[in-house]
PDB file of N, CA and C in Angstrom:
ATOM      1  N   UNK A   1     -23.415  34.099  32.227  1.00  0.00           N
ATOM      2  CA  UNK A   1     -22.644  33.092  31.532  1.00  0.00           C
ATOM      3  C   UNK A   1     -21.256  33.019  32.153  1.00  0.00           C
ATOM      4  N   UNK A   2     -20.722  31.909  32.709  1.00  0.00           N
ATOM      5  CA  UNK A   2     -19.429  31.404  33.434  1.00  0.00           C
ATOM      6  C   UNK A   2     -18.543  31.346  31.879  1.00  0.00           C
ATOM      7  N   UNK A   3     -17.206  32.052  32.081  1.00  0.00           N
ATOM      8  CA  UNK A   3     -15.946  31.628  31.482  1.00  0.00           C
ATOM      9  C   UNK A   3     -16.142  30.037  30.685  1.00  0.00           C
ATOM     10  N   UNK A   4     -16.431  29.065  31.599  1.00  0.00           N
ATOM     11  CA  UNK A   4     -16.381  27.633  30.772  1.00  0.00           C
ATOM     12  C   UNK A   4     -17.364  27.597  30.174  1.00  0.00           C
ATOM     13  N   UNK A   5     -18.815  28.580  30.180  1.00  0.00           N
ATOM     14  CA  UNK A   5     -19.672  27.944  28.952  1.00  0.00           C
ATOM     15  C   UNK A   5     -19.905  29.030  27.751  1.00  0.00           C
ATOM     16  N   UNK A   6     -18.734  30.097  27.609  1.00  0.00           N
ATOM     17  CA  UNK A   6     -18.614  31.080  26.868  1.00  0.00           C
ATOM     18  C   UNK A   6     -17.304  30.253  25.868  1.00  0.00           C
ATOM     19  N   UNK A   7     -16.231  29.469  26.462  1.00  0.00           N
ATOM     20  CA  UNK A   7     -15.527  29.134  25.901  1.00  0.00           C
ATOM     21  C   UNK A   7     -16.299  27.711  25.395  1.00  0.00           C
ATOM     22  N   UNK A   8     -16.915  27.005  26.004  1.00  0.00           N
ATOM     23  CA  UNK A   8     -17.557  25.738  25.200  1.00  0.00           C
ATOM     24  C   UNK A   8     -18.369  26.263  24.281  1.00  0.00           C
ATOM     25  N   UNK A   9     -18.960  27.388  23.878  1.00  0.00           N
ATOM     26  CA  UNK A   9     -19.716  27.872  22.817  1.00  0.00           C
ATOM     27  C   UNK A   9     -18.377  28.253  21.655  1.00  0.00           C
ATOM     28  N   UNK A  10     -17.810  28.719  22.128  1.00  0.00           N
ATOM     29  CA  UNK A  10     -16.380  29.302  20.791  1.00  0.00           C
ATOM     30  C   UNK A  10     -15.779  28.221  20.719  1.00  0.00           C
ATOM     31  N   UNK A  11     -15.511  26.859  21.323  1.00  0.00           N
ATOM     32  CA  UNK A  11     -15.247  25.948  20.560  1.00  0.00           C
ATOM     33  C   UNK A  11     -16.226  25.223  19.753  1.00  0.00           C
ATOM     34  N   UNK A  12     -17.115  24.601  20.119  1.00  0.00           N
ATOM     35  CA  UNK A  12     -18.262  24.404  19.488  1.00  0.00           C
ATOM     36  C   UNK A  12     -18.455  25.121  17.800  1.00  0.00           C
ATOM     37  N   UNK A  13     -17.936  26.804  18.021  1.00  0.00           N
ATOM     38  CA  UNK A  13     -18.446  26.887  17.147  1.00  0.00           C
ATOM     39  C   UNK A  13     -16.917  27.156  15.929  1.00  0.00           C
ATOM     40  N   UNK A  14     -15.809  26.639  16.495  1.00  0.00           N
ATOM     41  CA  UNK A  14     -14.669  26.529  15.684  1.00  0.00           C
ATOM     42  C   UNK A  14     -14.890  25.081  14.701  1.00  0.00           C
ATOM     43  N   UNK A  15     -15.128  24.281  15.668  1.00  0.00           N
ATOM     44  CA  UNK A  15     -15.710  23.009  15.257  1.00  0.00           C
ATOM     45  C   UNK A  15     -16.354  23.037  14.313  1.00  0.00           C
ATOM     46  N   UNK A  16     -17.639  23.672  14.791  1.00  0.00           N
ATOM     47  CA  UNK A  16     -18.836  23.687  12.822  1.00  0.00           C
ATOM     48  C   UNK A  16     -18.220  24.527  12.118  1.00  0.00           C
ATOM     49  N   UNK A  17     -17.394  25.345  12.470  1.00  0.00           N
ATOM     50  CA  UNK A  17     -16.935  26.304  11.615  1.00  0.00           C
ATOM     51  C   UNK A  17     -15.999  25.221  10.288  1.00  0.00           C
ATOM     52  N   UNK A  18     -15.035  23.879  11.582  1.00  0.00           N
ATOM     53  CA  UNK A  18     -14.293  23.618  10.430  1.00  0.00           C
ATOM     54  C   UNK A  18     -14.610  22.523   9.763  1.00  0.00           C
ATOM     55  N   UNK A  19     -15.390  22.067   9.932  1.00  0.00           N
ATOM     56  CA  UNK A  19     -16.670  21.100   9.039  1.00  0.00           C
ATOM     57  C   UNK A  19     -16.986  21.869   7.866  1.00  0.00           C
ATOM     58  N   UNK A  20     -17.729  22.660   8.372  1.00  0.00           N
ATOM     59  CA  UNK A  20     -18.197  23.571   6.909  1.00  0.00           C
ATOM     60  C   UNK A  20     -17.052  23.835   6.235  1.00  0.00           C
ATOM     61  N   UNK A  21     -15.976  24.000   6.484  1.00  0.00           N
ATOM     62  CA  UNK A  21     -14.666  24.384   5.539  1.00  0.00           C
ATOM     63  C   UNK A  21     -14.197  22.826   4.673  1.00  0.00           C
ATOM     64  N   UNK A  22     -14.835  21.875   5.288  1.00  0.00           N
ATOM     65  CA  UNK A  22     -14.088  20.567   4.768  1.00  0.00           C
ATOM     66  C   UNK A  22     -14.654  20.533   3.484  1.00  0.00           C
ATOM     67  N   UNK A  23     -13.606  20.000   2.826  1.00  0.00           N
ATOM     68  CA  UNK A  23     -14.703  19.335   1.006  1.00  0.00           C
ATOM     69  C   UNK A  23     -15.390  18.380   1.427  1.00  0.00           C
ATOM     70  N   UNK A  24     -16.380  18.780  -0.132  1.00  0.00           N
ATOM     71  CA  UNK A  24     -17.657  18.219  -0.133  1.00  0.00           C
ATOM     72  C   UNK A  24     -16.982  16.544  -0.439  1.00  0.00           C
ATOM     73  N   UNK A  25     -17.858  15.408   0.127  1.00  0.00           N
ATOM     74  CA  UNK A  25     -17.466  14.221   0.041  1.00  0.00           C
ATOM     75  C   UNK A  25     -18.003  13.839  -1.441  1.00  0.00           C
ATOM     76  N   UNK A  26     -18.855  14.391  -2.010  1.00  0.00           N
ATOM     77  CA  UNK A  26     -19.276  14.071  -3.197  1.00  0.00           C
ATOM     78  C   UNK A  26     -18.778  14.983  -4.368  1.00  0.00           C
ATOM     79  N   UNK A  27     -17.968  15.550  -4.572  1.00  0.00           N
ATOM     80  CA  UNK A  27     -17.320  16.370  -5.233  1.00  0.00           C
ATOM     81  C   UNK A  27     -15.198  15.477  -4.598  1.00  0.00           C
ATOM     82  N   UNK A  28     -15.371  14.887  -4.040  1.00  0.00           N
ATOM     83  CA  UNK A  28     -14.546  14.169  -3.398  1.00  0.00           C
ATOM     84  C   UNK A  28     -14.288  12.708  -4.775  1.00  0.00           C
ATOM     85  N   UNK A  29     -15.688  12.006  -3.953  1.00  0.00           N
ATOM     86  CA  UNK A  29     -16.138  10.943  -4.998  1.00  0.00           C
ATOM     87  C   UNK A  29     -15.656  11.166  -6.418  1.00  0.00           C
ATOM     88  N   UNK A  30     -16.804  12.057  -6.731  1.00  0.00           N
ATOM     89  CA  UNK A  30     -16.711  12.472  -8.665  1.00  0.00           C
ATOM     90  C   UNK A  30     -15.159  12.670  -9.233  1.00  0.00           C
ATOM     91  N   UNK A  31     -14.109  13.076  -7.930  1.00  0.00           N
ATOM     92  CA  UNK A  31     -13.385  13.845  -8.907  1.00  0.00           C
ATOM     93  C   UNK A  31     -12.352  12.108  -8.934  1.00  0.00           C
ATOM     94  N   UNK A  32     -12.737  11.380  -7.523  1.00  0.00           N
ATOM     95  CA  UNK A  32     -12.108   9.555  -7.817  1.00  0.00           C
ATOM     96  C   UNK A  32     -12.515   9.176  -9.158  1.00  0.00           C
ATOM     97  N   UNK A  33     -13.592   9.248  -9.161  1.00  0.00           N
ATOM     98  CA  UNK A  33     -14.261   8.363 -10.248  1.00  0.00           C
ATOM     99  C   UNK A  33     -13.411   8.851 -11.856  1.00  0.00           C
ATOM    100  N   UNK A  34     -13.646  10.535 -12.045  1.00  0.00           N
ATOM    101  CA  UNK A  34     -12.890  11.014 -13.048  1.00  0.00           C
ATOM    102  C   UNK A  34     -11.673  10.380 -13.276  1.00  0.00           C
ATOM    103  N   UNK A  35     -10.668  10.150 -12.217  1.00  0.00           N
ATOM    104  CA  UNK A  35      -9.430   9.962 -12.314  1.00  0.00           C
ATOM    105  C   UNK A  35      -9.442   8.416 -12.384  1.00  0.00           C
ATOM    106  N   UNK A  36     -10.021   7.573 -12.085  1.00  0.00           N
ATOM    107  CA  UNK A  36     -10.065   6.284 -12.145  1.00  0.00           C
ATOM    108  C   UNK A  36     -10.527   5.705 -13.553  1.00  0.00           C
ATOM    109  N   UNK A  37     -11.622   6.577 -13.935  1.00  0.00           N
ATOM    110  CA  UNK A  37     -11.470   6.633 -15.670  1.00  0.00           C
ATOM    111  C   UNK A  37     -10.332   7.117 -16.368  1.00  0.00           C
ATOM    112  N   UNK A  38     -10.020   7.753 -15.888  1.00  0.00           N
ATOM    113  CA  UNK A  38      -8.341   8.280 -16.908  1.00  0.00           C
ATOM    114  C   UNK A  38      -7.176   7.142 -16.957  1.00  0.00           C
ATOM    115  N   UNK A  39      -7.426   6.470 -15.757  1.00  0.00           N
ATOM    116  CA  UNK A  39      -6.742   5.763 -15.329  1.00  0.00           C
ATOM    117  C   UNK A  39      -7.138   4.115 -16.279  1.00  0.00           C
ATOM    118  N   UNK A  40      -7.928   4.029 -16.135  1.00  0.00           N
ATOM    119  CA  UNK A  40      -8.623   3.052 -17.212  1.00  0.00           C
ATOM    120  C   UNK A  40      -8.981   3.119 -18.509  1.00  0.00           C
ATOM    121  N   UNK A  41      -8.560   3.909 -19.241  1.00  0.00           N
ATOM    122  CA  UNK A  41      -8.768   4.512 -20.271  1.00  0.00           C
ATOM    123  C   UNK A  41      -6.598   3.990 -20.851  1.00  0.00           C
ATOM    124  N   UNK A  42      -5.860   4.676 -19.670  1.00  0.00           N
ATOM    125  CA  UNK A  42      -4.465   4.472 -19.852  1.00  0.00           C
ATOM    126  C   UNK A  42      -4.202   3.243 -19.971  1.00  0.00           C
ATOM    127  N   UNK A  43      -5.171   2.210 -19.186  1.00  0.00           N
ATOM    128  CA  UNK A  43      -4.523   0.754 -19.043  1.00  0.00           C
ATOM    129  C   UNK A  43      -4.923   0.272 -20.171  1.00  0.00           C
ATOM    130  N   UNK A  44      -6.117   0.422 -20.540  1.00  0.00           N
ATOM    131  CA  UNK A  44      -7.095  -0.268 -22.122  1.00  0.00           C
ATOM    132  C   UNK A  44      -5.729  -0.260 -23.567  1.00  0.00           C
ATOM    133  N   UNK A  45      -5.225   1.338 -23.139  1.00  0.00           N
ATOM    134  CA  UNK A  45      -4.207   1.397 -24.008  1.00  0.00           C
ATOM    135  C   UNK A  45      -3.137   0.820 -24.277  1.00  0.00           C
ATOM    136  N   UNK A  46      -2.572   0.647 -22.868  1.00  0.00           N
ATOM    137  CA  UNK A  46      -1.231   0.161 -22.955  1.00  0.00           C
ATOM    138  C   UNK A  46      -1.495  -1.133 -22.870  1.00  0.00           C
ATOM    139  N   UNK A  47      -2.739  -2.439 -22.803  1.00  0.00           N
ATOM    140  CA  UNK A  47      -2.896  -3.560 -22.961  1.00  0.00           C
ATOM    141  C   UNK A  47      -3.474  -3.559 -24.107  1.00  0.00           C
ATOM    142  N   UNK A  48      -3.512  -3.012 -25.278  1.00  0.00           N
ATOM    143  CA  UNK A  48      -4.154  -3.613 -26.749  1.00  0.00           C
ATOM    144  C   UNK A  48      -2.377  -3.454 -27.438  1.00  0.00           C
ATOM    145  N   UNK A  49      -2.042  -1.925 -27.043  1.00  0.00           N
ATOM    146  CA  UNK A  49      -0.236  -2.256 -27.085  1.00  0.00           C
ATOM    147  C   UNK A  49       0.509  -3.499 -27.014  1.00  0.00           C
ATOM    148  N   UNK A  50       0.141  -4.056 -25.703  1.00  0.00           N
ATOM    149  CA  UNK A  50       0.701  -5.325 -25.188  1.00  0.00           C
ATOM    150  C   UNK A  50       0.372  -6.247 -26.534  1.00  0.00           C
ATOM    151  N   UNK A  51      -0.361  -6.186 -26.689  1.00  0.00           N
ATOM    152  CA  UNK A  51      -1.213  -7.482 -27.194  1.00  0.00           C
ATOM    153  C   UNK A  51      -1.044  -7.352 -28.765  1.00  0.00           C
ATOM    154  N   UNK A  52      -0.823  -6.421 -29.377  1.00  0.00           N
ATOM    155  CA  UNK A  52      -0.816  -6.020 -30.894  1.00  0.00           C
ATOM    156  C   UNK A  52       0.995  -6.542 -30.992  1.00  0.00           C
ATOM    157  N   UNK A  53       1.511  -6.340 -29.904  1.00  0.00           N
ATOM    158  CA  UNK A  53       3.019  -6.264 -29.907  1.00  0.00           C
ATOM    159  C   UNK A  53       3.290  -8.208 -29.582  1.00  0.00           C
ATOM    160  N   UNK A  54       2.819  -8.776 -29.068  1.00  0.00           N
ATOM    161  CA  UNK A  54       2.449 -10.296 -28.431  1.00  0.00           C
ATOM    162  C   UNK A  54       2.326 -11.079 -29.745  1.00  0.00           C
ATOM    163  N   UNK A  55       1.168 -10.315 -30.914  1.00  0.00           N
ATOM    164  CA  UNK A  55       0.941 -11.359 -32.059  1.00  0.00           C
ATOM    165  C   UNK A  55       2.242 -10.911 -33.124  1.00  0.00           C
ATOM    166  N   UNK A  56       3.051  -9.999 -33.164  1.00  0.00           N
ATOM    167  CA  UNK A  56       3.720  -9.418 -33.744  1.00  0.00           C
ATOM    168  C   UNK A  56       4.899  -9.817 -33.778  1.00  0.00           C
ATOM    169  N   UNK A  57       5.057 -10.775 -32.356  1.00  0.00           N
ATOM    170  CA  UNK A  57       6.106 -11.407 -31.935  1.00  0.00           C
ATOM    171  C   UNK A  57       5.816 -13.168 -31.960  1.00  0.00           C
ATOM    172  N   UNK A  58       4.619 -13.325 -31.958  1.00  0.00           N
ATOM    173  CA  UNK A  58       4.184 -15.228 -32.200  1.00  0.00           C
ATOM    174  C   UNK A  58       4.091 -14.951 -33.660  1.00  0.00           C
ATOM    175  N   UNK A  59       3.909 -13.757 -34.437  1.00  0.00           N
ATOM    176  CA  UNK A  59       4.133 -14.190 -36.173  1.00  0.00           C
ATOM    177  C   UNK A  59       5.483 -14.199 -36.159  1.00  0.00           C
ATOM    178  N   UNK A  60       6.681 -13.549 -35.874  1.00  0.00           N
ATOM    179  CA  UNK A  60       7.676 -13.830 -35.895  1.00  0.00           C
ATOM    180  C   UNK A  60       8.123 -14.862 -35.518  1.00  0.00           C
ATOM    181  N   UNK A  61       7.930 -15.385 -34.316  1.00  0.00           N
ATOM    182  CA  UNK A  61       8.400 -16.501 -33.904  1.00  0.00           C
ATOM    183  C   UNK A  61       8.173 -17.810 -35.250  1.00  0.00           C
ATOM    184  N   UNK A  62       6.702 -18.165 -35.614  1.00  0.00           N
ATOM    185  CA  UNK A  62       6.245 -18.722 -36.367  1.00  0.00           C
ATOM    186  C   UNK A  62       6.772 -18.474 -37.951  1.00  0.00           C
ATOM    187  N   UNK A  63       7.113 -17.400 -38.141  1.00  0.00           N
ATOM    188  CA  UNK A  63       8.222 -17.078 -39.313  1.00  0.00           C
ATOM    189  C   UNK A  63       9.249 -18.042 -39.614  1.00  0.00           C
ATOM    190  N   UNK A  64      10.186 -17.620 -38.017  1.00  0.00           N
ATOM    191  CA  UNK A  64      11.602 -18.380 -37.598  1.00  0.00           C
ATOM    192  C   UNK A  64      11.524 -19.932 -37.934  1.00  0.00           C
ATOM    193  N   UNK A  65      10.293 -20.718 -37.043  1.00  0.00           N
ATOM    194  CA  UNK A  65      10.327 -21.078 -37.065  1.00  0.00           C
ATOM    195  C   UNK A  65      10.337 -22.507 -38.592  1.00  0.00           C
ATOM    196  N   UNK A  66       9.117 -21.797 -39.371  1.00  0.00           N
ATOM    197  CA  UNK A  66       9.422 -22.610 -40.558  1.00  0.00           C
ATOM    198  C   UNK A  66      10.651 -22.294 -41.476  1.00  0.00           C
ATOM    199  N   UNK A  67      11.263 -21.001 -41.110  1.00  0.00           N
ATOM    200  CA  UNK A  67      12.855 -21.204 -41.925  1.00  0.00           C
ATOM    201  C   UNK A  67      13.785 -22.071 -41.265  1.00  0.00           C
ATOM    202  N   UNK A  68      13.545 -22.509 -39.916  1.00  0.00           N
ATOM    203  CA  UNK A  68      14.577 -23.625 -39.285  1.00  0.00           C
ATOM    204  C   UNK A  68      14.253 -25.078 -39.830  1.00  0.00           C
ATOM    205  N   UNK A  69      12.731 -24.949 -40.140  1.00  0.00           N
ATOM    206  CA  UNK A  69      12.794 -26.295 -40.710  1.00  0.00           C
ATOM    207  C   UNK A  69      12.350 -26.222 -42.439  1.00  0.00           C
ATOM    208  N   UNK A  70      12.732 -25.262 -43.153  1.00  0.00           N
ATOM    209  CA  UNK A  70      13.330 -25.372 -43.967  1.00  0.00           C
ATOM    210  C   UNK A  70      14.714 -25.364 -44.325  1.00  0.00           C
ATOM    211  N   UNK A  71      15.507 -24.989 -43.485  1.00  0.00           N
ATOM    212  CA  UNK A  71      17.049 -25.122 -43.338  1.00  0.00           C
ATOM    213  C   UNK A  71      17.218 -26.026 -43.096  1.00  0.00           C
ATOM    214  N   UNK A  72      16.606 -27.183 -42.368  1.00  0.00           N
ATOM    215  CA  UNK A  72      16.611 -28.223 -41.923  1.00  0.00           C
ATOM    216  C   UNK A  72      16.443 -29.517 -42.717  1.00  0.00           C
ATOM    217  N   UNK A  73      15.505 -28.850 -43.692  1.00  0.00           N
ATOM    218  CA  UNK A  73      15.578 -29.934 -45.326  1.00  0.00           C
ATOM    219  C   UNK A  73      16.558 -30.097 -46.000  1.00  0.00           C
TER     220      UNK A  73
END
């Protein structure tokens, strides 16, 4: 065995070595997906917020509004 095909074997095998060290792509995935539910779970919230706060503010408005035109009589 020549120097260059003793060293193309120890790289070769640094290589699979650091593959096998990489995370799993599907344990990768799952943990997106987890967090993309958390994440959607946060928005659901803070848009029924929005929206509870939206009619809370067109009843007010609609309040105002018929005391201006009862002031207005």
């Amino acid at each position: 065995m020549t120097i260059l095909e003793r060293f193309s074997i120890i790289m070769k095998s640094n290589a699979l070595a650091a593959l096998d060290k990489a995370e799993d792509p599907s344990s990768i995935i799952n943990q997106i997906l987890i967090d993309m539910r958390k994440d959607l779970s946060a928005v659901k919230n803070e848009t029924s917020g929005l929206l509870s706060t939206a009619k809370q503010a067109q009843k007010r408005m609609e309040e105002c509004s018929l005391q201006i035109a009862r002031y207005e009589t």
